[in-house]
C-alpha atoms as a PDB file:
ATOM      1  CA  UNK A   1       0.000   0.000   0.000  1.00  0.00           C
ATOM      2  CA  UNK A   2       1.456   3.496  -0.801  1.00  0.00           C
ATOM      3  CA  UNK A   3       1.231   6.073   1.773  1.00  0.00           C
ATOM      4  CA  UNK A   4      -1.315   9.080   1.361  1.00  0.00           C
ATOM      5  CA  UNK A   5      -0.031  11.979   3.603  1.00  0.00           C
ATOM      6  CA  UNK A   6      -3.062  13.653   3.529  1.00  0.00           C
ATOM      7  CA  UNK A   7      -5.491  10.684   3.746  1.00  0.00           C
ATOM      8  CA  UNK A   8      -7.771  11.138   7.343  1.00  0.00           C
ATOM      9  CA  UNK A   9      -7.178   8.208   9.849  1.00  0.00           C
ATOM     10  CA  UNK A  10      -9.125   4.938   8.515  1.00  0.00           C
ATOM     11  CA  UNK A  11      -8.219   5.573   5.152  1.00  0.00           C
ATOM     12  CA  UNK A  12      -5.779   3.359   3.376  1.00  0.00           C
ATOM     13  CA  UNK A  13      -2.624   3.081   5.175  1.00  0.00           C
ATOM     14  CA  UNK A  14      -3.264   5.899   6.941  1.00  0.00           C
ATOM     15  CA  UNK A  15      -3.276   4.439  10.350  1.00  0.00           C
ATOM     16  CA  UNK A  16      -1.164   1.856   9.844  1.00  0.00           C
ATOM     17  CA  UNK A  17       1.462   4.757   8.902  1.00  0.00           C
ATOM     18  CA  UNK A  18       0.729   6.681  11.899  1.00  0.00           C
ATOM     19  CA  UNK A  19       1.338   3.683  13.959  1.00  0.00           C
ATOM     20  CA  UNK A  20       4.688   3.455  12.691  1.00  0.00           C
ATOM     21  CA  UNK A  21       3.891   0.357  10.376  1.00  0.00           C
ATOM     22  CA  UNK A  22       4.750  -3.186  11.598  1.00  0.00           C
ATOM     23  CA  UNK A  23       7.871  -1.836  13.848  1.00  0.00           C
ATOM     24  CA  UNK A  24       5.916   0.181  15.609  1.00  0.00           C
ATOM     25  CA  UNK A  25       3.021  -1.916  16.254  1.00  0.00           C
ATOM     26  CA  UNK A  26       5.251  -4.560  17.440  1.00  0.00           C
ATOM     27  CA  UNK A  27       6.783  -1.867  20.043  1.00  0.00           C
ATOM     28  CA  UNK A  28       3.193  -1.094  21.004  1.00  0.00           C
ATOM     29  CA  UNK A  29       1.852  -4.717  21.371  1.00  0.00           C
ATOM     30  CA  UNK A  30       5.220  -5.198  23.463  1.00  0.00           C
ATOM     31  CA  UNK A  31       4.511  -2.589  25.770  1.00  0.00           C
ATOM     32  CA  UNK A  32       0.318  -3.071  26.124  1.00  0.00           C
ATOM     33  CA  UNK A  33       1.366  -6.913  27.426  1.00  0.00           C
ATOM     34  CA  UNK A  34       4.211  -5.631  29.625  1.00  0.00           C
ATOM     35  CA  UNK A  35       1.862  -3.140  31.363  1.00  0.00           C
ATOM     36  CA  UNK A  36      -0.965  -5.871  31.426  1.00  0.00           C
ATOM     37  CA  UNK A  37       1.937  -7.530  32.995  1.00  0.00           C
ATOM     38  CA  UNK A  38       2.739  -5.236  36.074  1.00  0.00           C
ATOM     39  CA  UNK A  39      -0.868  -3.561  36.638  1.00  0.00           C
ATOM     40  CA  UNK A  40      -2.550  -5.171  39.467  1.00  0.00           C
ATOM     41  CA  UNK A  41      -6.117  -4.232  38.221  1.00  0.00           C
ATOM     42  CA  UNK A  42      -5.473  -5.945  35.237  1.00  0.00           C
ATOM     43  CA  UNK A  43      -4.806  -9.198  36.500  1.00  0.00           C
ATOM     44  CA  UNK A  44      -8.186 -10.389  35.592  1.00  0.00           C
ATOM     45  CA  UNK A  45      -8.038  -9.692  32.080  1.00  0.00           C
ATOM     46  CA  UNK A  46      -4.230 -11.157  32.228  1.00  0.00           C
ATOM     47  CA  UNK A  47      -5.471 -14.560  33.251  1.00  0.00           C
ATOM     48  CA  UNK A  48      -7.602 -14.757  30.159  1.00  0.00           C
ATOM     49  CA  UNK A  49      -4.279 -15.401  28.348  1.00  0.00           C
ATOM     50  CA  UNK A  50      -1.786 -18.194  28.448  1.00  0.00           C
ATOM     51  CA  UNK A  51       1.760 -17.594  30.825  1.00  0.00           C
ATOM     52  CA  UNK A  52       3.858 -17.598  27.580  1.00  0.00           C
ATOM     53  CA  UNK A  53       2.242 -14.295  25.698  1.00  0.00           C
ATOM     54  CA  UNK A  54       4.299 -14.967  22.622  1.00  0.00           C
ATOM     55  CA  UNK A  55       2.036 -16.355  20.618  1.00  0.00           C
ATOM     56  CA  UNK A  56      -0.863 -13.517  22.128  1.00  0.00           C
ATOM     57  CA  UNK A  57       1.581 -10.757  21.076  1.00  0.00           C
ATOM     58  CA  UNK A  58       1.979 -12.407  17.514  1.00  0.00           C
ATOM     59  CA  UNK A  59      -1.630 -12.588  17.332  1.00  0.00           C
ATOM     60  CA  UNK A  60      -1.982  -9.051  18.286  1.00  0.00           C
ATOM     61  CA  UNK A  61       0.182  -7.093  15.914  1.00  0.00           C
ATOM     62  CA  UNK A  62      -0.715  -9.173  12.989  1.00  0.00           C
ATOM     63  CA  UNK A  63      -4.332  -8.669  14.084  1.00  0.00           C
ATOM     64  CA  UNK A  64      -3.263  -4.618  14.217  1.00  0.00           C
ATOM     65  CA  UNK A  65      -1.181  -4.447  11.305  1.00  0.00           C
ATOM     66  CA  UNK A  66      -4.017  -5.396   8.894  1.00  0.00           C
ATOM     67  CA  UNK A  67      -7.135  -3.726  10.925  1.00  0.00           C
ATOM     68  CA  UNK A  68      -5.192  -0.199  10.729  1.00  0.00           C
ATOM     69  CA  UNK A  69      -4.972  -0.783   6.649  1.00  0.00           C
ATOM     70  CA  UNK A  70      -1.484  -2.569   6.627  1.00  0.00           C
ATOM     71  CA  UNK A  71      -0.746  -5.944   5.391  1.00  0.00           C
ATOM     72  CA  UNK A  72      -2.916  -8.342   6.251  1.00  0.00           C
ATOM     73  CA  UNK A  73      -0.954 -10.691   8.589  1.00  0.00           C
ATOM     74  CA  UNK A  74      -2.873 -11.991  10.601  1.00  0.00           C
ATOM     75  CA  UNK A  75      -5.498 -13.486   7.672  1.00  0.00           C
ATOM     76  CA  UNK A  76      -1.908 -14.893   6.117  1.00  0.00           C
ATOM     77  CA  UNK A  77      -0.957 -16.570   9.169  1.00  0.00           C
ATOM     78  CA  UNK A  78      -4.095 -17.405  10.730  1.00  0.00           C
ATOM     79  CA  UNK A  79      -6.701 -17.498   8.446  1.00  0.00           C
ATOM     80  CA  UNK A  80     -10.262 -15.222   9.174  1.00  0.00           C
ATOM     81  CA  UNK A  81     -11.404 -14.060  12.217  1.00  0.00           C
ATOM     82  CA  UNK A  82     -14.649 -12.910  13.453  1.00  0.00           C
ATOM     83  CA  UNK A  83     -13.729 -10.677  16.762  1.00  0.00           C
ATOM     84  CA  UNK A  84     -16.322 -11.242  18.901  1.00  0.00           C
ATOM     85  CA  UNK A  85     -16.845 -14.769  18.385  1.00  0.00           C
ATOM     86  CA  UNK A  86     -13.347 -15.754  18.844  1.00  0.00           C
ATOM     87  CA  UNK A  87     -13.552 -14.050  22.110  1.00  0.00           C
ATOM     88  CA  UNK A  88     -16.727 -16.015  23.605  1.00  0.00           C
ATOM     89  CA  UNK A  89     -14.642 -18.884  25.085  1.00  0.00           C
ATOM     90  CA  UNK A  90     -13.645 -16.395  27.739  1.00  0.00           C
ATOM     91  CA  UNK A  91     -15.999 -14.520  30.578  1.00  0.00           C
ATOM     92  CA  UNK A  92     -15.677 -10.983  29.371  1.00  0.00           C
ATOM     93  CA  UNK A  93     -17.164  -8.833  31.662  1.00  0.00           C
ATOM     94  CA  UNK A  94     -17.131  -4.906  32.221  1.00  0.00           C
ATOM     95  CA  UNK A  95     -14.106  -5.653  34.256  1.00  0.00           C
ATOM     96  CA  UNK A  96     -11.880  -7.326  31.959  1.00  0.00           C
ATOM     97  CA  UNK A  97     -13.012  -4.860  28.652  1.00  0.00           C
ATOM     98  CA  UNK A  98     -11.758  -1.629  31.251  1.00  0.00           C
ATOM     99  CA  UNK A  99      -8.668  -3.271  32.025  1.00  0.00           C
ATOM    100  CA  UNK A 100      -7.588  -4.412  28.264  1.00  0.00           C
ATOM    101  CA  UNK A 101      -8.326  -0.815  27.142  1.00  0.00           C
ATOM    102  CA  UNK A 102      -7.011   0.853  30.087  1.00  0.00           C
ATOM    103  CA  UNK A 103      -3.589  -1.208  29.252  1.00  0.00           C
ATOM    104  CA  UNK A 104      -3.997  -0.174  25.585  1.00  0.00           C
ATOM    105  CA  UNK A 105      -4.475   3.257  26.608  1.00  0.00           C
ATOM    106  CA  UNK A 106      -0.943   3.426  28.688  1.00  0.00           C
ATOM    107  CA  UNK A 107       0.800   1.445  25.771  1.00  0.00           C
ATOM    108  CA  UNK A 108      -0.249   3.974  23.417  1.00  0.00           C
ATOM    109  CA  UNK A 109       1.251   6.717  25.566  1.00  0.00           C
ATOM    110  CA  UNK A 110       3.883   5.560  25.496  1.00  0.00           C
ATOM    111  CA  UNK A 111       4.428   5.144  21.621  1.00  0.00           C
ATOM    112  CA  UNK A 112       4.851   8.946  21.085  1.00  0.00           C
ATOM    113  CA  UNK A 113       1.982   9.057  18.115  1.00  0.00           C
ATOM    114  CA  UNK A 114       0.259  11.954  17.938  1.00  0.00           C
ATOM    115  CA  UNK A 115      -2.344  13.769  20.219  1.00  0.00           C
ATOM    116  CA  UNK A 116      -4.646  13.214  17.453  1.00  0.00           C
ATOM    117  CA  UNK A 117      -3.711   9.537  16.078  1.00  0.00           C
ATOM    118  CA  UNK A 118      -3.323   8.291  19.980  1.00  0.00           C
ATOM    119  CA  UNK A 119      -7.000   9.683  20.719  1.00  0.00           C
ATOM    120  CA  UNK A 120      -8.465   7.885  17.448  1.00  0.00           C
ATOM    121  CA  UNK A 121      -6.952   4.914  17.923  1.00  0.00           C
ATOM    122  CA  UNK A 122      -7.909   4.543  21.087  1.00  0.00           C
ATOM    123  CA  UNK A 123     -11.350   5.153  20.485  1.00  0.00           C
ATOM    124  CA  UNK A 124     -11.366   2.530  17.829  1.00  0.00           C
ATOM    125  CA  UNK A 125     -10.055   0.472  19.906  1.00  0.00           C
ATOM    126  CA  UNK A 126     -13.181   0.745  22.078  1.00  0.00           C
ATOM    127  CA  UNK A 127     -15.479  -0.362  18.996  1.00  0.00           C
ATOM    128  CA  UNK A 128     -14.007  -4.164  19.318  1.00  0.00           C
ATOM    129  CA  UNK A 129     -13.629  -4.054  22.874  1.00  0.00           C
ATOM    130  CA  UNK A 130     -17.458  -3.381  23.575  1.00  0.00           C
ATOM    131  CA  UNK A 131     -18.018  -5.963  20.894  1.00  0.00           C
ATOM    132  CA  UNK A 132     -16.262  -8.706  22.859  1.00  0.00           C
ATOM    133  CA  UNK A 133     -17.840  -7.482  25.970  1.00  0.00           C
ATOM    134  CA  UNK A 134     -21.687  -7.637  24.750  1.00  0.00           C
ATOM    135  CA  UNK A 135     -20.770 -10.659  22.941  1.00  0.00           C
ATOM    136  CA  UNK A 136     -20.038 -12.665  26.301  1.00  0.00           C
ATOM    137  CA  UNK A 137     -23.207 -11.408  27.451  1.00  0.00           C
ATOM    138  CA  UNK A 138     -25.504 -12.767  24.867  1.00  0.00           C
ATOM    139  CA  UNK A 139     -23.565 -16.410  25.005  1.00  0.00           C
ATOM    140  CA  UNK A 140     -23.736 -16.707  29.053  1.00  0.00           C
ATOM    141  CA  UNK A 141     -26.615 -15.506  29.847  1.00  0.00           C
ATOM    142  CA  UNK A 142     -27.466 -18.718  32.585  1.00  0.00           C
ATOM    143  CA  UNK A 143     -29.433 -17.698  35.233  1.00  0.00           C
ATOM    144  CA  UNK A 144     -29.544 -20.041  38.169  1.00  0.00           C
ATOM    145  CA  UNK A 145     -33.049 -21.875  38.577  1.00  0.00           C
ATOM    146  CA  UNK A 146     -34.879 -21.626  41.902  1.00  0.00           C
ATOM    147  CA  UNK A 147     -36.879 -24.403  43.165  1.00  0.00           C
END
């Protein structure tokens, strides 16, 4: 893909530029799991994932490389994915959602993007993570039966 300078966000490789391409989303996938890592409130979306995070962080930047208009690594390696499907075999409650984008939101700060790119991406971010989240309430919705 050929970089537009003046393309918005979400168009072409507009974000994937602004990220800093597949470098930089490998230094921001890095971080988000290192903070997941060390952040005691996120310890309950941190058990969600296996003790060795390489294959996670794999998963993740190929995921982000071709979802900001990059390559598309993760449908190379992988195969299709359908977000908030994948995600049902987990309990994802309010509490887990906060903490994976409250992780994302420190990586990102740390990535020296833009005011402006940072912001966006982070709010895109949120358009997944509330998909996940009201996902996982539609597939476990048992109620306990009373006698």
């Amino acid at each position: 893909m050929s970089t537009n300078l003046s393309a918005p966000f979400g168009v072409g490789d507009a974000s994937f530029q602004a990220a800093g391409g597949e470098s930089g989303l490998t230094r921001l996938v890095q971080d988000f799991y290192r903070i997941m890592d060390e952040r005691e409130d996120a310890a309950c979306v941190r058990r969600l994932y296996p003790d060795d995070l390489d294959e996670s962080r794999k998963r993740l930047g190929a995921f982000l490389c071709g979802w900001l208009g990059g390559p598309r690594r993760y449908a190379e390696r992988y195969g299709s994915i359908s977000i908030p499907q994948f995600h049902t075999r987990w309990s994802v409650g309010e509490a887990e959602r906060d903490a994976w984008l409250s992780c994302m939101a420190l990586a990102i700060t740390k990535q020296g993007y833009s005011d402006e790119f940072a912001g966006y991406l982070l709010a895109q971010l949120r358009i997944p993570a509330e998909r996940i989240f009201q996902a996982g309430q539609r597939v476990c919705p048992i109620q306990p039966t009373t006698l």
